[in-house]
Protein backbone atom coordinates (compact mmCIF):
# COMPACT_ATOMS: atom_id res chain seq x y z
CA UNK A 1 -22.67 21.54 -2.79
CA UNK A 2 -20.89 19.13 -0.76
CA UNK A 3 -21.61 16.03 -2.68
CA UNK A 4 -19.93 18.01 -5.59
CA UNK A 5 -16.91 18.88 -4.02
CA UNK A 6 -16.19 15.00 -2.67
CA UNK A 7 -16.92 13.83 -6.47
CA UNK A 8 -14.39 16.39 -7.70
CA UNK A 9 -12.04 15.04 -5.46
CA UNK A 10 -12.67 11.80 -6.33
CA UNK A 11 -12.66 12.42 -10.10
CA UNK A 12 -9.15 13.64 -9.27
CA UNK A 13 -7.56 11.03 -7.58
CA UNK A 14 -9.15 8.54 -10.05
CA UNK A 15 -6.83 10.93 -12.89
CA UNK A 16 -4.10 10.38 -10.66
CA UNK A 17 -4.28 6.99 -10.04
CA UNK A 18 -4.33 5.93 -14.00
CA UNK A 19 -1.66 8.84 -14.49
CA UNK A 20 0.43 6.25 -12.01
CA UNK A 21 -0.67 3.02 -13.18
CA UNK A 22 0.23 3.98 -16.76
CA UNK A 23 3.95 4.11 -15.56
CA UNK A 24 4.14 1.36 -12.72
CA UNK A 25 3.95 -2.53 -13.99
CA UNK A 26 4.87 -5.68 -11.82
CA UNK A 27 6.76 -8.69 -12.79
CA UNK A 28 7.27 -11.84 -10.95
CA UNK A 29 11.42 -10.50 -9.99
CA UNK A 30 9.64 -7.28 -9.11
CA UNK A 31 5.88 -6.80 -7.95
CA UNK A 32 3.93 -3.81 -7.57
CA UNK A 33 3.45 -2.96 -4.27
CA UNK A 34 -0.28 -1.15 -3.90
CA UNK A 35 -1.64 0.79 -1.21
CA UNK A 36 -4.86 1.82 -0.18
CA UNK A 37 -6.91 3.60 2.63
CA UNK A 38 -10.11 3.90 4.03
CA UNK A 39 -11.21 5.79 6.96
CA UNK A 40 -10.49 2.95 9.31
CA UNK A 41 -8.26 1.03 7.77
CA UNK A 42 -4.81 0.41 5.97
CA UNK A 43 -4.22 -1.96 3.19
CA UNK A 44 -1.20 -2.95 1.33
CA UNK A 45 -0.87 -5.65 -1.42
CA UNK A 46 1.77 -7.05 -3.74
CA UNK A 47 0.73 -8.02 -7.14
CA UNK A 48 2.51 -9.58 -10.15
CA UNK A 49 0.82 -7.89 -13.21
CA UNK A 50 1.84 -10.37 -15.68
CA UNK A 51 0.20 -13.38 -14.61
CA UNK A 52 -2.53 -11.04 -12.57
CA UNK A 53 -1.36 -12.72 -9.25
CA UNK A 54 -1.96 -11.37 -5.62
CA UNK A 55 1.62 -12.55 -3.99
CA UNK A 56 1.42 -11.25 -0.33
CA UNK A 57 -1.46 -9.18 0.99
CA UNK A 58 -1.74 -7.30 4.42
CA UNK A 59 -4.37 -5.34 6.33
CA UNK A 60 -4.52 -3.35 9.13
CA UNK A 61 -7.42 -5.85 10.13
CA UNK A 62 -5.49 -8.33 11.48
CA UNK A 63 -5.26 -8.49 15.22
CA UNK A 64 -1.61 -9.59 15.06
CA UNK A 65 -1.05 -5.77 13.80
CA UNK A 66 -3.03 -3.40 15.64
CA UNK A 67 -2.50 -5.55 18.58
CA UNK A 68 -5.21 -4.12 21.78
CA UNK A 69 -6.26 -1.11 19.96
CA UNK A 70 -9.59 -0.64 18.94
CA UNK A 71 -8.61 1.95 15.96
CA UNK A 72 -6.72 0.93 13.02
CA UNK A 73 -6.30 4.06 11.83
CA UNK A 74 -3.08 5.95 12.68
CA UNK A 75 0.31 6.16 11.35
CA UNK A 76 2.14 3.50 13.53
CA UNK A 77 -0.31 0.94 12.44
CA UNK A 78 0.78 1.91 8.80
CA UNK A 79 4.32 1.41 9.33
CA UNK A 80 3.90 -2.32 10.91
CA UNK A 81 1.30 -2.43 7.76
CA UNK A 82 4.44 -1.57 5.52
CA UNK A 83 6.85 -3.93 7.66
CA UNK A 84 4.44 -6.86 7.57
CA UNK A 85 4.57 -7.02 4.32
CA UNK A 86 8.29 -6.61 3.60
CA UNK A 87 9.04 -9.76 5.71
CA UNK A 88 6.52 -11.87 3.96
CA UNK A 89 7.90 -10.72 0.56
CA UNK A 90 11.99 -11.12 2.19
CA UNK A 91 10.22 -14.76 3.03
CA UNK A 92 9.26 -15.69 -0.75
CA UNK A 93 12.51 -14.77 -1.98
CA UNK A 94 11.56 -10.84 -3.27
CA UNK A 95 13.37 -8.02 -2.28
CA UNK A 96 12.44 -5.21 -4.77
CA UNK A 97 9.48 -3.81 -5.18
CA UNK A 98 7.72 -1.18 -7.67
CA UNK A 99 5.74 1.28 -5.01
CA UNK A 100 2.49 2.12 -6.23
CA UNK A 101 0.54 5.20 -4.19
CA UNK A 102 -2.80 4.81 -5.64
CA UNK A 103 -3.07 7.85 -6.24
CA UNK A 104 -2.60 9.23 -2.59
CA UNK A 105 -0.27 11.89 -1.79
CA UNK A 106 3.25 10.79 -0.65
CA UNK A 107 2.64 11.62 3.28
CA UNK A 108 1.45 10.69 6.55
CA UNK A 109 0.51 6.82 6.19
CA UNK A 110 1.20 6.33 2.87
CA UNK A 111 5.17 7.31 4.08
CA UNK A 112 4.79 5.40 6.59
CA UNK A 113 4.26 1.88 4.83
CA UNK A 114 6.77 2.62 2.31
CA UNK A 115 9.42 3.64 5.00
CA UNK A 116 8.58 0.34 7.34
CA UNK A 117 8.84 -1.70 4.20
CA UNK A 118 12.10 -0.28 3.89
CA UNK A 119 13.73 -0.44 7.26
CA UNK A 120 12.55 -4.44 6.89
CA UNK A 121 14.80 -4.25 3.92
CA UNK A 122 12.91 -3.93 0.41
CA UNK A 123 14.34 -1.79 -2.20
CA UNK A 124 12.32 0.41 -4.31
């Protein structure tokens, strides 16, 4: 019963997430910023769909981020996640972005990386 009710929700997301993608494209001038989760970690990537490039990538992984704590799973991490990857972008000369959820509700971490992205000054 339980295996069903995680492969609904997954079946659902997966909707959701080509729903999204169906709408969102990146360009070169303006890259799609993705997101993505697991349990322990945070991930956020910026792609330019046209030539099928990976332009900046960040993880919650790197020590630099999560700094002396041993979990990389909370909402703080998420924003330096978000504001990481705004100054690399701000760096190589792009300052909007097309924010891509992934699917994921608009809340918690998710918010979090789009709002430090946006405090470091991207525009989306």
């Amino acid at each position: 019963m339980i295996k069903n009710k995680v492969d609904e929700r997954k079946r659902k997301r997966a909707k959701i997430k080509m729903r999204i993608r169906k709408k969102v494209h990146g360009t070169s001038e303006r890259p799609r910023l993705v997101v993505n989760k697991t349990r322990k970690y945070i991930y956020a990537q910026a792609i330019d769909d046209d030539k099928g490039n990976t332009i900046a990538f960040v993880s919650s992984l790197e020590k630099e981020i999560r700094g002396e704590k041993l979990s990389a799973k909370n909402v703080e991490i998420a924003k330096k996640v978000g504001e990481t990857i705004a100054e690399k972008l701000i760096k190589q000369g792009v300052k909007k972005v097309v924010f891509d959820r992934n699917g994921y509700i608009y809340h918690g971490k998710i918010k979090a990386i789009a709002d430090g992205a946006r405090e470091k000054g991207l525009k989306f």
